[in-house]
Every structure is written in C-alpha cells, then in structure tokens.
C-alpha atoms as a PDB file:
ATOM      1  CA  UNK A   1      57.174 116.593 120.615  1.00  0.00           C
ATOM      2  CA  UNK A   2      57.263 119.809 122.830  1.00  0.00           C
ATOM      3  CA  UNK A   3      59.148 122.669 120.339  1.00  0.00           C
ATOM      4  CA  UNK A   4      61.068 123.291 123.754  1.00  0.00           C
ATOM      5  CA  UNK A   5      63.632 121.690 125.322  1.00  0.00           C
ATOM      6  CA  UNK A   6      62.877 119.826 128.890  1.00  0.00           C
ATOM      7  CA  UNK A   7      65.466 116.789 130.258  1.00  0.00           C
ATOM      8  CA  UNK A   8      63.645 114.014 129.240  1.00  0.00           C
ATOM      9  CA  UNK A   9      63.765 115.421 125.412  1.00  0.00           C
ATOM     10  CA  UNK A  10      67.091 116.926 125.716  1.00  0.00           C
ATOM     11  CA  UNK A  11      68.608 115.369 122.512  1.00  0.00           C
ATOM     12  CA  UNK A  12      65.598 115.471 120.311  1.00  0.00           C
ATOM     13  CA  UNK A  13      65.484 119.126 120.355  1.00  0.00           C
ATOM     14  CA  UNK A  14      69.031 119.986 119.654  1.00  0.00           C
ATOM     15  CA  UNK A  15      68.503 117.170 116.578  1.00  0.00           C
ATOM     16  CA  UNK A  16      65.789 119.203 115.194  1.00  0.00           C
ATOM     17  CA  UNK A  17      67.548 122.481 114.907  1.00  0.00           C
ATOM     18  CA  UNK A  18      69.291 120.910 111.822  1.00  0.00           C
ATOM     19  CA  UNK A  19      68.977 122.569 108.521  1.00  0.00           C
ATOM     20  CA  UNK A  20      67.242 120.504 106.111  1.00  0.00           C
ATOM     21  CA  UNK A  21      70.324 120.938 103.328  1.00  0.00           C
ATOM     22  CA  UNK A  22      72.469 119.016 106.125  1.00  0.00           C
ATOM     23  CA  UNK A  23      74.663 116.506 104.327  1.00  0.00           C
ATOM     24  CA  UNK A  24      73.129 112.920 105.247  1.00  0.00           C
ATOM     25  CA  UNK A  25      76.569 111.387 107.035  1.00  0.00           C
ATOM     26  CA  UNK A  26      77.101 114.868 108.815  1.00  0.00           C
ATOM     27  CA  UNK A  27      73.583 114.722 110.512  1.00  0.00           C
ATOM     28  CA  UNK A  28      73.717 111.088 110.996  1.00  0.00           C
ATOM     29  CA  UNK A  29      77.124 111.051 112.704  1.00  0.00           C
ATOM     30  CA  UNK A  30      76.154 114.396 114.549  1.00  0.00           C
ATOM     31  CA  UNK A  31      72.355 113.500 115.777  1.00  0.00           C
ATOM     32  CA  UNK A  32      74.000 110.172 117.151  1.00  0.00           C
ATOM     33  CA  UNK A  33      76.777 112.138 118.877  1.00  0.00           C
ATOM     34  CA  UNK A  34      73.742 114.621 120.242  1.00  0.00           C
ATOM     35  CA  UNK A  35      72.134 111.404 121.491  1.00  0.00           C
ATOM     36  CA  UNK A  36      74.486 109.261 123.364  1.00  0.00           C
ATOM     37  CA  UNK A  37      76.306 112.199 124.777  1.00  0.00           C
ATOM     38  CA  UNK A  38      73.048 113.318 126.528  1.00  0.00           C
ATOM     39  CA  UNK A  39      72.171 109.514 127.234  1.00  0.00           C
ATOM     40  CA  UNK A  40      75.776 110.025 129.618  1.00  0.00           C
ATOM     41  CA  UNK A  41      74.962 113.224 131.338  1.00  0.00           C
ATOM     42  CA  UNK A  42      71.934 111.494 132.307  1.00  0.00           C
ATOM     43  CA  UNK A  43      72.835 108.225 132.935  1.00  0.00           C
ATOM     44  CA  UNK A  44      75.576 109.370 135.321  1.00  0.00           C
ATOM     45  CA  UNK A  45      73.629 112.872 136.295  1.00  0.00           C
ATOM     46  CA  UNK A  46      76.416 114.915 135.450  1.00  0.00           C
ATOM     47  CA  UNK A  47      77.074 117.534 138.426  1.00  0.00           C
ATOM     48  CA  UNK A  48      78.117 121.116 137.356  1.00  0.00           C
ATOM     49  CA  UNK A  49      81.364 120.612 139.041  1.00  0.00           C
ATOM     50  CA  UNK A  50      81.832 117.696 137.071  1.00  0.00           C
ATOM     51  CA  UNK A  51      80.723 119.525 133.747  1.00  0.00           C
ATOM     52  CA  UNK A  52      83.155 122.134 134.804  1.00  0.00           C
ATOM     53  CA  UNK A  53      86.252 119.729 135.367  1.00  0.00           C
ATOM     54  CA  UNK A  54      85.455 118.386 131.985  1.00  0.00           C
ATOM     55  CA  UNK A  55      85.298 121.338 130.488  1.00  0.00           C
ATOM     56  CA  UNK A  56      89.055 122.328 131.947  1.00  0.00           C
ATOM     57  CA  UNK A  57      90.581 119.471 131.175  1.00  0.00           C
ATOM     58  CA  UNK A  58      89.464 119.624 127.316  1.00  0.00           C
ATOM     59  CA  UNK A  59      90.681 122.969 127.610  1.00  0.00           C
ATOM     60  CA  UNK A  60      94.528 122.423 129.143  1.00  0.00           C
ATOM     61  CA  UNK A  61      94.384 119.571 126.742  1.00  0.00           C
ATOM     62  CA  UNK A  62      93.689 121.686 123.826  1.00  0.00           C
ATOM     63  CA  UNK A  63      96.758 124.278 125.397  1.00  0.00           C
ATOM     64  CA  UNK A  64      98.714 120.961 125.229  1.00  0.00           C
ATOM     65  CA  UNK A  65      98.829 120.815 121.505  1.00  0.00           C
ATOM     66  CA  UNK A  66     101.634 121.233 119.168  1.00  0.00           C
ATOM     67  CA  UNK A  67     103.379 120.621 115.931  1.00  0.00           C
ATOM     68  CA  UNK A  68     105.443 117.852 118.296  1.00  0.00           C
ATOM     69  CA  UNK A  69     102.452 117.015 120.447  1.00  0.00           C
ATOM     70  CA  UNK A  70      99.033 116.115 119.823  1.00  0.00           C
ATOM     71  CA  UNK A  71      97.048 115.621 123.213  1.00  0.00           C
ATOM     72  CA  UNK A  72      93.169 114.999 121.879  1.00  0.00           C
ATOM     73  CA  UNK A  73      95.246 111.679 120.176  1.00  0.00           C
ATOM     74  CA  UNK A  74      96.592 110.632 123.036  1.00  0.00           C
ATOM     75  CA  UNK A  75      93.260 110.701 124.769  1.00  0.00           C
ATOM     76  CA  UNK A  76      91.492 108.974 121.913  1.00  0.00           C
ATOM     77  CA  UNK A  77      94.270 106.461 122.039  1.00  0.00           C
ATOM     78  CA  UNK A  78      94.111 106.135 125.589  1.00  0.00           C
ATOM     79  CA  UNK A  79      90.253 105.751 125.597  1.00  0.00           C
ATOM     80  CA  UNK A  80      90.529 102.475 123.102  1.00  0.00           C
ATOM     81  CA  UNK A  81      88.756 104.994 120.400  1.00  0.00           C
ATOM     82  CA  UNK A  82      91.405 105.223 117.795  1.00  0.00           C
ATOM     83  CA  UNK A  83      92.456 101.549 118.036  1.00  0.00           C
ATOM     84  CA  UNK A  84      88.301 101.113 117.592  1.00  0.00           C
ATOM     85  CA  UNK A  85      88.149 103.444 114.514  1.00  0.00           C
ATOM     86  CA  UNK A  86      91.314 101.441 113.312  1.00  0.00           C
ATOM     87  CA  UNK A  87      89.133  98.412 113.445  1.00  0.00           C
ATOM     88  CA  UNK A  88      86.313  99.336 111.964  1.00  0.00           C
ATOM     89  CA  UNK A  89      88.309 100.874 109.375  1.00  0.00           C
ATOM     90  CA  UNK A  90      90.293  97.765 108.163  1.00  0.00           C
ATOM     91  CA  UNK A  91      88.119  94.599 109.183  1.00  0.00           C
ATOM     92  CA  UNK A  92      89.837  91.691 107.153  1.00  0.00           C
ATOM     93  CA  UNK A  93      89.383  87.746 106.411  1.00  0.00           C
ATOM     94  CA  UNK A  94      90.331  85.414 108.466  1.00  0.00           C
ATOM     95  CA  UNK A  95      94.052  84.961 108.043  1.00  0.00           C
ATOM     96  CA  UNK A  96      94.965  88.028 107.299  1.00  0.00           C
ATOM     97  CA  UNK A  97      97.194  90.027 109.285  1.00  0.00           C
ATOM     98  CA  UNK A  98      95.321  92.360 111.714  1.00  0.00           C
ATOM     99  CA  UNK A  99      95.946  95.925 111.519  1.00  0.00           C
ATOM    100  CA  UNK A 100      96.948  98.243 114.224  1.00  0.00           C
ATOM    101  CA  UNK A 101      97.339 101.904 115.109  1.00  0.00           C
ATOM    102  CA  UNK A 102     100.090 103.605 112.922  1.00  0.00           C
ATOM    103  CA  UNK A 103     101.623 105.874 116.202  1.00  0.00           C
ATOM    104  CA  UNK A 104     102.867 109.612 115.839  1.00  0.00           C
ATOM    105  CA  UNK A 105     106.436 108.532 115.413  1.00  0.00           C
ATOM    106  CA  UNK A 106     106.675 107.544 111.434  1.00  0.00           C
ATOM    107  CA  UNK A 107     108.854 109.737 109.428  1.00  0.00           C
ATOM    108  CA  UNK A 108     108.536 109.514 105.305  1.00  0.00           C
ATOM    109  CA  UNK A 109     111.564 108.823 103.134  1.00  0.00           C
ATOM    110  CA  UNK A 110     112.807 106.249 105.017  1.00  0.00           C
ATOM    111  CA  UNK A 111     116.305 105.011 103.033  1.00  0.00           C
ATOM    112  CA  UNK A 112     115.568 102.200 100.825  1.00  0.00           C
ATOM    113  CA  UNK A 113     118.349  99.317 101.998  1.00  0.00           C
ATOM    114  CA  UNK A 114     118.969  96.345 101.113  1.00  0.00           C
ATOM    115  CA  UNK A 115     117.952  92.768 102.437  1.00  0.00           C
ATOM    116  CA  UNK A 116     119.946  91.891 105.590  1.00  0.00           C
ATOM    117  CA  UNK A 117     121.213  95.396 105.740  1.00  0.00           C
ATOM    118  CA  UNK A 118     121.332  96.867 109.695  1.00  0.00           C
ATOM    119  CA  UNK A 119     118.921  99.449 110.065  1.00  0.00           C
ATOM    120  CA  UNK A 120     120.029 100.735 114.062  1.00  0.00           C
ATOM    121  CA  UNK A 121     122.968 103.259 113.161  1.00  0.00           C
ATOM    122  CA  UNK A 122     124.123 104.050 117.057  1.00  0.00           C
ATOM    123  CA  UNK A 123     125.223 100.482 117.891  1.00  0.00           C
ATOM    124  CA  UNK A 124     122.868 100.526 121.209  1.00  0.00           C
ATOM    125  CA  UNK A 125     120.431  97.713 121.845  1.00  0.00           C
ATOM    126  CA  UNK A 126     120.485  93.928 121.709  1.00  0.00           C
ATOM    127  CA  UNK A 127     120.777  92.659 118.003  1.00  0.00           C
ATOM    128  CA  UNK A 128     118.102  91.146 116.210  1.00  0.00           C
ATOM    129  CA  UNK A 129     117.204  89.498 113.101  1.00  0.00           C
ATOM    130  CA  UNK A 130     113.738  90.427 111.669  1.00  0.00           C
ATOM    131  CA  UNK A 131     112.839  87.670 109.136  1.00  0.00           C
ATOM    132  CA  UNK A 132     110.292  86.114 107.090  1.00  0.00           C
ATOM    133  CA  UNK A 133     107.580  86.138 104.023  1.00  0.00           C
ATOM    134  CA  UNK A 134     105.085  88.641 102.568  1.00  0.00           C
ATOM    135  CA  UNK A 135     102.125  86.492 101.099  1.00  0.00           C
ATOM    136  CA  UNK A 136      98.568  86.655 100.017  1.00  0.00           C
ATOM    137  CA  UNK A 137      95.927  84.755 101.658  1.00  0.00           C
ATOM    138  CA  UNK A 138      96.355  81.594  99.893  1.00  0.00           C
ATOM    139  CA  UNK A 139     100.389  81.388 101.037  1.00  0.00           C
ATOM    140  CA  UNK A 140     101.716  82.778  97.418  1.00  0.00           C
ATOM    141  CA  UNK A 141     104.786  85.009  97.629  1.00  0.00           C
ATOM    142  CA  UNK A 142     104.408  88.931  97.047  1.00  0.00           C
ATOM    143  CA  UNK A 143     107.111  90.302  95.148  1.00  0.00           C
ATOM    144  CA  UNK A 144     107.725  94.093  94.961  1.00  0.00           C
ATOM    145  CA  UNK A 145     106.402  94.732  98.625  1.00  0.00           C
ATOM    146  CA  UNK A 146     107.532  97.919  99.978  1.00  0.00           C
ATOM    147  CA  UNK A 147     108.459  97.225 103.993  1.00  0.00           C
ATOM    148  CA  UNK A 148     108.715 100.514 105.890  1.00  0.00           C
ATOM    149  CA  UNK A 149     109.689 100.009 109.404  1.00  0.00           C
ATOM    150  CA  UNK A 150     110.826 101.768 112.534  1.00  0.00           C
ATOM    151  CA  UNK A 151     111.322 101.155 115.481  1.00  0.00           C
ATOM    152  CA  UNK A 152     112.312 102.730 119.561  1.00  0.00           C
ATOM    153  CA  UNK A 153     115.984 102.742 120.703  1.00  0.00           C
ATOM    154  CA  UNK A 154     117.877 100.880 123.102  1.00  0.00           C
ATOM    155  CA  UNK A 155     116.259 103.774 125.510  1.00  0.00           C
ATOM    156  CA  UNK A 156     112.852 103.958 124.519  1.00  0.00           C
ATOM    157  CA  UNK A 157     112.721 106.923 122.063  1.00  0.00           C
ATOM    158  CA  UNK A 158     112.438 107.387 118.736  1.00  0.00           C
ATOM    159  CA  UNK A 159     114.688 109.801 115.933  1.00  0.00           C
ATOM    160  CA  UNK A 160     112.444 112.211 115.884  1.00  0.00           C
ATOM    161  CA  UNK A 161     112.188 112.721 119.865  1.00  0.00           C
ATOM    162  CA  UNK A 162     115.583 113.137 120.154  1.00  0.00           C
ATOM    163  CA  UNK A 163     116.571 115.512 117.127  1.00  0.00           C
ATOM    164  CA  UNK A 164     120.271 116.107 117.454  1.00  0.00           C
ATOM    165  CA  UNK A 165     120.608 113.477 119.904  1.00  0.00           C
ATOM    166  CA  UNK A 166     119.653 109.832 117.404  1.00  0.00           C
ATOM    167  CA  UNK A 167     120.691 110.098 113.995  1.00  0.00           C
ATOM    168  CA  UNK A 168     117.044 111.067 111.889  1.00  0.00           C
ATOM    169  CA  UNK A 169     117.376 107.853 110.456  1.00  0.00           C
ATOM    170  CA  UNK A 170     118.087 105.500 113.286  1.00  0.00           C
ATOM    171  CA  UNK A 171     116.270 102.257 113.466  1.00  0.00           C
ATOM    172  CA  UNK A 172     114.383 102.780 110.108  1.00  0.00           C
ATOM    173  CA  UNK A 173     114.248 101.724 106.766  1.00  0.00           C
ATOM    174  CA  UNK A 174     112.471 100.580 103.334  1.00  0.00           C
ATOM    175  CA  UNK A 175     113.050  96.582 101.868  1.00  0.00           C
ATOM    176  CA  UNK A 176     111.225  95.623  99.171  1.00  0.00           C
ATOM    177  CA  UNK A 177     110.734  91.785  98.496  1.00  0.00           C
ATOM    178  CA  UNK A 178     111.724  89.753  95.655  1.00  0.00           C
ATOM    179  CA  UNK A 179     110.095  86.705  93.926  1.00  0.00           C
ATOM    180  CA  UNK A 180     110.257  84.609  97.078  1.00  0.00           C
ATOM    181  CA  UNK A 181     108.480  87.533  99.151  1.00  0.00           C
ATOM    182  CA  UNK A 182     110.804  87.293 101.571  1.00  0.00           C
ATOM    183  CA  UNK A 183     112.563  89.797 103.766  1.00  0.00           C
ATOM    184  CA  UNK A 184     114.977  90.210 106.446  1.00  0.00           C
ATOM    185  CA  UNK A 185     117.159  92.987 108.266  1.00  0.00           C
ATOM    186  CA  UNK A 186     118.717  93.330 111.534  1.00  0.00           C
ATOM    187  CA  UNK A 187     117.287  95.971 114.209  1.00  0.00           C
ATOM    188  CA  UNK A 188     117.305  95.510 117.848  1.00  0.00           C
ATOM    189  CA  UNK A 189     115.487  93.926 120.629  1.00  0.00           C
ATOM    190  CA  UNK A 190     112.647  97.195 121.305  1.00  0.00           C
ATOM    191  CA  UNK A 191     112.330  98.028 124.851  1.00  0.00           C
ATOM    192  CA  UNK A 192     108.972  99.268 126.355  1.00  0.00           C
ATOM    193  CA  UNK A 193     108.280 103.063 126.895  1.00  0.00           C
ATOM    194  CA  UNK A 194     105.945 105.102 128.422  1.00  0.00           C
ATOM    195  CA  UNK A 195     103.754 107.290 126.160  1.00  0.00           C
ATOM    196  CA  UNK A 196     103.871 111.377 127.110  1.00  0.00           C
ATOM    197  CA  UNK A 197     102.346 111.502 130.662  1.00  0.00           C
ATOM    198  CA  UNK A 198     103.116 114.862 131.745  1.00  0.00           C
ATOM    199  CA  UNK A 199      99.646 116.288 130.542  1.00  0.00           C
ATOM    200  CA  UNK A 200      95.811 116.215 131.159  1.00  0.00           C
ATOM    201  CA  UNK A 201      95.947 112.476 129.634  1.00  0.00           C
ATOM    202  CA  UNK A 202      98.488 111.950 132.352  1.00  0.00           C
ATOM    203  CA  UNK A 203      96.863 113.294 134.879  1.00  0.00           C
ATOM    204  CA  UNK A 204      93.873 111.117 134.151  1.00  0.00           C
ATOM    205  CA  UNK A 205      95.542 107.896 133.783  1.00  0.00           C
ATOM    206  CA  UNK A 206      97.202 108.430 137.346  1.00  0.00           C
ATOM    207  CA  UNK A 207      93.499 108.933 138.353  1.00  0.00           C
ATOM    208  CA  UNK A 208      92.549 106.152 137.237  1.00  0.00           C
ATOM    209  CA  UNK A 209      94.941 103.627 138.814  1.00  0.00           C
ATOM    210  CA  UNK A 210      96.460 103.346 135.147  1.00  0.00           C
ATOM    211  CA  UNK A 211     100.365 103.330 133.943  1.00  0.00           C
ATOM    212  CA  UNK A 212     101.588 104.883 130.942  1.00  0.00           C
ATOM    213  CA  UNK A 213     103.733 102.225 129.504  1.00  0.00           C
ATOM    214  CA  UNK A 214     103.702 100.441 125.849  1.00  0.00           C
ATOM    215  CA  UNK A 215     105.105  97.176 125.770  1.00  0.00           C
ATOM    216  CA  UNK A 216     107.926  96.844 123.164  1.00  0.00           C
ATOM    217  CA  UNK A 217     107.255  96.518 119.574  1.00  0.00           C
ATOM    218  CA  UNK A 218     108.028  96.804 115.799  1.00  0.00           C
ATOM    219  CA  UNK A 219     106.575  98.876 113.458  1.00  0.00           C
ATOM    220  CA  UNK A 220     105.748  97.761 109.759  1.00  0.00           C
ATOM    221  CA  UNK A 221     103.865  99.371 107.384  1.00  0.00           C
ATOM    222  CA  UNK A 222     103.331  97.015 104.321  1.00  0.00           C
ATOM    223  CA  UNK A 223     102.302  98.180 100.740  1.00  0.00           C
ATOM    224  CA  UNK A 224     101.631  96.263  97.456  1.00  0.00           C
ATOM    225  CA  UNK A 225     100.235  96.921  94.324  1.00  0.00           C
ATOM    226  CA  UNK A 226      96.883  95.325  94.337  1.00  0.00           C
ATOM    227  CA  UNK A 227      96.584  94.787  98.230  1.00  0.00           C
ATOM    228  CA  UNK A 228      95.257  97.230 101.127  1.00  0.00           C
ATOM    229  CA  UNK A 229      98.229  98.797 102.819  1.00  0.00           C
ATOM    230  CA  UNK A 230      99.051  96.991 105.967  1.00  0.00           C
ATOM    231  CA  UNK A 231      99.959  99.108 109.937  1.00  0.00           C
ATOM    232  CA  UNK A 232     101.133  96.610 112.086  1.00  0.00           C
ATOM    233  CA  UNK A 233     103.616  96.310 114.724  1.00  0.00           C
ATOM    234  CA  UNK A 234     105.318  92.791 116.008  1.00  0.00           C
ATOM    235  CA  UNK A 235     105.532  92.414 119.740  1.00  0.00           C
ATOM    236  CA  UNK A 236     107.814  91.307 121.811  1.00  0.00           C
ATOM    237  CA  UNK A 237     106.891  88.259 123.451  1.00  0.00           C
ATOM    238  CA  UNK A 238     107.647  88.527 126.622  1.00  0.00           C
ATOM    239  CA  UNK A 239     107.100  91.861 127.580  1.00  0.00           C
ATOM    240  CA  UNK A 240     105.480  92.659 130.753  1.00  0.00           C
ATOM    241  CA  UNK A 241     103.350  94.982 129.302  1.00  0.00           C
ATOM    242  CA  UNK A 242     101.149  92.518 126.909  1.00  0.00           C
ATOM    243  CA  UNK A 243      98.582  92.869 128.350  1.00  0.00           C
ATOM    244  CA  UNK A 244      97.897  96.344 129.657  1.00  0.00           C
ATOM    245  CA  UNK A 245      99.269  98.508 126.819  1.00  0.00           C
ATOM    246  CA  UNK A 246      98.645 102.414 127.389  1.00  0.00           C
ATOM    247  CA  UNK A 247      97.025 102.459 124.085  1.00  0.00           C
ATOM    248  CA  UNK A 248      95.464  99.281 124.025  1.00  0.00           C
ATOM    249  CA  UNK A 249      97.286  98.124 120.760  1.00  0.00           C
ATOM    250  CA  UNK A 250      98.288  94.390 121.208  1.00  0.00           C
ATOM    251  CA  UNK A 251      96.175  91.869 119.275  1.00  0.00           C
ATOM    252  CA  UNK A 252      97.030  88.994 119.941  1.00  0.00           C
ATOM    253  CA  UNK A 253      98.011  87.500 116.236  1.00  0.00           C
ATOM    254  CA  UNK A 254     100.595  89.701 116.560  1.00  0.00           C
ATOM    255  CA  UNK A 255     102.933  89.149 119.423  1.00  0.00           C
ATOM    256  CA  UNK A 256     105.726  87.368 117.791  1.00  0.00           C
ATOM    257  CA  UNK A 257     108.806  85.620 118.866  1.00  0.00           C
ATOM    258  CA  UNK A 258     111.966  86.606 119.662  1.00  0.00           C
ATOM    259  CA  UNK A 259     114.276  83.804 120.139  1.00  0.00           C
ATOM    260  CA  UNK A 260     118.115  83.620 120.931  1.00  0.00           C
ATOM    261  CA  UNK A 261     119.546  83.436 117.771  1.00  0.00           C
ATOM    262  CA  UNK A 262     122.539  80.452 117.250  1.00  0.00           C
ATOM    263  CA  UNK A 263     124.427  82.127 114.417  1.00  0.00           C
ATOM    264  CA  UNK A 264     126.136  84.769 116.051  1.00  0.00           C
ATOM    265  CA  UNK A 265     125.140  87.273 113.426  1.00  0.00           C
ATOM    266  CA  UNK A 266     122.781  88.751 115.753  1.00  0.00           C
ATOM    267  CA  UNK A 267     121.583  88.536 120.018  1.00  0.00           C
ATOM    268  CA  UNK A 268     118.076  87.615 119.121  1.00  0.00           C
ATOM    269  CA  UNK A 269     115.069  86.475 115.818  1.00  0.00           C
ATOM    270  CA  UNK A 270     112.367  87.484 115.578  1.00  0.00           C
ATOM    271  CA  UNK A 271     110.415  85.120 112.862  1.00  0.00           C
ATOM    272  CA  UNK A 272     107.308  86.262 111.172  1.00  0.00           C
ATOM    273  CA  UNK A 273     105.355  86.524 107.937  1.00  0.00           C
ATOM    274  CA  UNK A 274     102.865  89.031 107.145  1.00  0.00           C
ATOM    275  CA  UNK A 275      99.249  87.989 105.048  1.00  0.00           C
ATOM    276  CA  UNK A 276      98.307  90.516 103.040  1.00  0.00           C
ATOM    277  CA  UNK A 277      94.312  91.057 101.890  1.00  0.00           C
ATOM    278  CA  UNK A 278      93.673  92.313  97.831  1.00  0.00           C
ATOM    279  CA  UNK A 279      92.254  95.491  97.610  1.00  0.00           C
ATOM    280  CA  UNK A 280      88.462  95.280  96.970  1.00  0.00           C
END
C-alpha cells in the first residue's frame, strides 16, 4: 500500500496513522467509522458544496444545544440510529417485552403512589385506566417491581416543558407490585406531539417530505431485582401516527389497547402486561 493517500485508498491511510497503544474497541469502532464514511463520499461523490452544507448544518446543530435541548439526539433519533443502538443494546427472547428508546422527558424521584392512585394532577385529558401484570417469561408474577411512568398532557407536553405552567409532577409516578404482580393507576388518554422542529433536524425533515409528529404513547420504565431493567412505552392504538413515528419508535408488540371503559371510573383501559427477561 502507497504510504500516501490517493481516492481509491482514502480510508486505509487515515487507518494507519493509528498509534499502536490504541485501545482495541477504540480502533475497531474508529477504523470502521474511517471506512464506511469514505465508502459514502464516494459512493455518492460528495460535491464540495455538499461537504460544505454538511459541514453547516453540524455546526448550527451543535449552536442548537442546551441544558433543555439536545439537537445531535434528535438527529440520531430521527435517523433510526438511537432506536438501532437501543436494539442492539437489549436484544431479548422471544416473549419478552421489546425495549424502546427512553426519550429526553424522564424526571427522577417520581412520587411513589399507590395502586389505583391518579397520577394526572391538572384534571385535563380523557381518563384512563392503565392495568395489568408484571411477569417473567414463564407467566409467574413479579413482586416488588418498581413501575416508573410518565406520560404527555392533554396538550402534548410534558412537566418539564412547561415549568411553571404543569405541576413538576403531572402525569408521573412510581407503583410497585405485590405478590400477584399486578398493577394499575389511572392517567389519561396521551395525545400525539410533534418532536422540536424549529432547528437543523427540522429543517431537514421538511426537506425530506417528512413530519415531525410522535404518535401517542406511555412511558414505563420497569425494574426488578434479578431482571434487566425494562424502557418501553404502550401505544395508543389508533393513532394516526403508527406508522410513521418521527423517531421511529413503535414496535409493533407494543401498541396496546385502549378500550371504552364500562365502569365509569375512568373514559378509557388500556390492558397490558409487561414480560420481563432475568439478568444474565
């Protein structure tokens, strides 16, 4: 191989500028990066106008980011990348409940309430009864499983995006099972919401003939001693969006349903059990 650098070799001889006391994963993960980034500047033949643009919209991106915002997240969850790294990350038996992506909006120290207790403080939204079983993979009850949850209001934004506005602890809490590993609590019916648009990720959606909306979920995050912690959301049903969320997080084990409910305790039910996997 020539010691200098010529297209066709391109990738090669950035690789072999690395130190020989290079950690093994960091010059794996970075002479694959070298390689299929050059394999797209070639396979498209990149213009320099085109290098340029790229180059300005990492930037304003970059100018985008906050303690409240995060714009390099948005694109990765945009691009399908973080809900690929999720999968990679937590590939389970079948049966188990699938992971997905966790979502800037999660706020520790939820209050720990009790079973059936009403977790929406503001009295917005349509009413509904979240209910069902925490088991392991052969159908056995899970006692002591923590159930963090959260969800959007009756408008489409969280507590924290509206600091002054939603009470911090609107539409969240903590239940932890009992010998039956069952739980249950009363939320509302989400609604769908678009994710921040009014960036470089924006910008590039428009371009591409895409929206910015995420259909209307749940958001559980399931722990357990002795079983991998569990990111999920439930969605809803019927929501228009199914099936060309912003962020490309719907699996389809985990649209659930949300059914009229007949006791007048609440609008709407919203049935489902979670499967946990052991840890190991």
């Amino acid at each position: 191989m020539s010691r200098y650098f010529t297209e066709a070799n391109s990738d090669e001889i950035v690789n072999a500028r690395m130190g020989e006391a290079v950690p093994p994963r960091l010059r794996q993960v970075m002479a694959a990066l070298v390689r299929h980034l050059h394999a797209f500047a070639k396979e498209v033949e990149l213009t320099e106008a085109e290098w340029a643009f790229g180059i300005d919209f990492l930037t304003k991106a970059g100018q985008m980011c906050s303690e409240e915002r995060q714009e390099f997240i948005l694109l990765s969850d945009v691009l399908g990348l973080s809900m690929l790294v999720d999968a990679i990350n937590h590939r389970r038996p079948a049966g188990a409940t699938e992971n997905t992506v966790l979502g800037p909006f999660h706020v520790a120290g939820a209050p720990l309430r009790a079973m059936g207790e009403r977790i929406t403080l503001d009295g917005q939204g349509e009413t509904c009864l979240y209910t069902g079983r925490v088991v392991d993979l052969r159908d056995a009850p899970i006692a002591g499983a923590r159930i963090d949850v959260w969800s959007d209001n009756a408008e489409g934004f969280y507590s924290v995006q509206q600091p002054g506005l939603q009470d911090k602890w609107n539409n969240r809490g903590v239940f932890v099972t009992g010998a039956d590993g069952k739980y249950d609590f009363i939320g509302i019916k989400p609604v769908s919401y678009p994710i921040p648009d009014d960036g470089p990720v924006g910008k590039m959606l428009a371009a591409l003939g895409r929206h910015p909306k995420r259909p209307a979920h749940m958001h559980f995050m399931i722990t357990a001693p002795g079983y991998q912690r569990l990111v999920t959301h439930t969605f809803v049903g019927d929501d228009p969006w199914l099936d060309s969320d912003a962020v490309l997080g719907v699996k389809a084990t985990l649209i659930a349903p949300f059914e009229p409910a007949e006791d007048g305790r609440t609008s709407w039910r919203s049935p489902f059990d979670f499967v946990l996997t052991p840890s190991g």
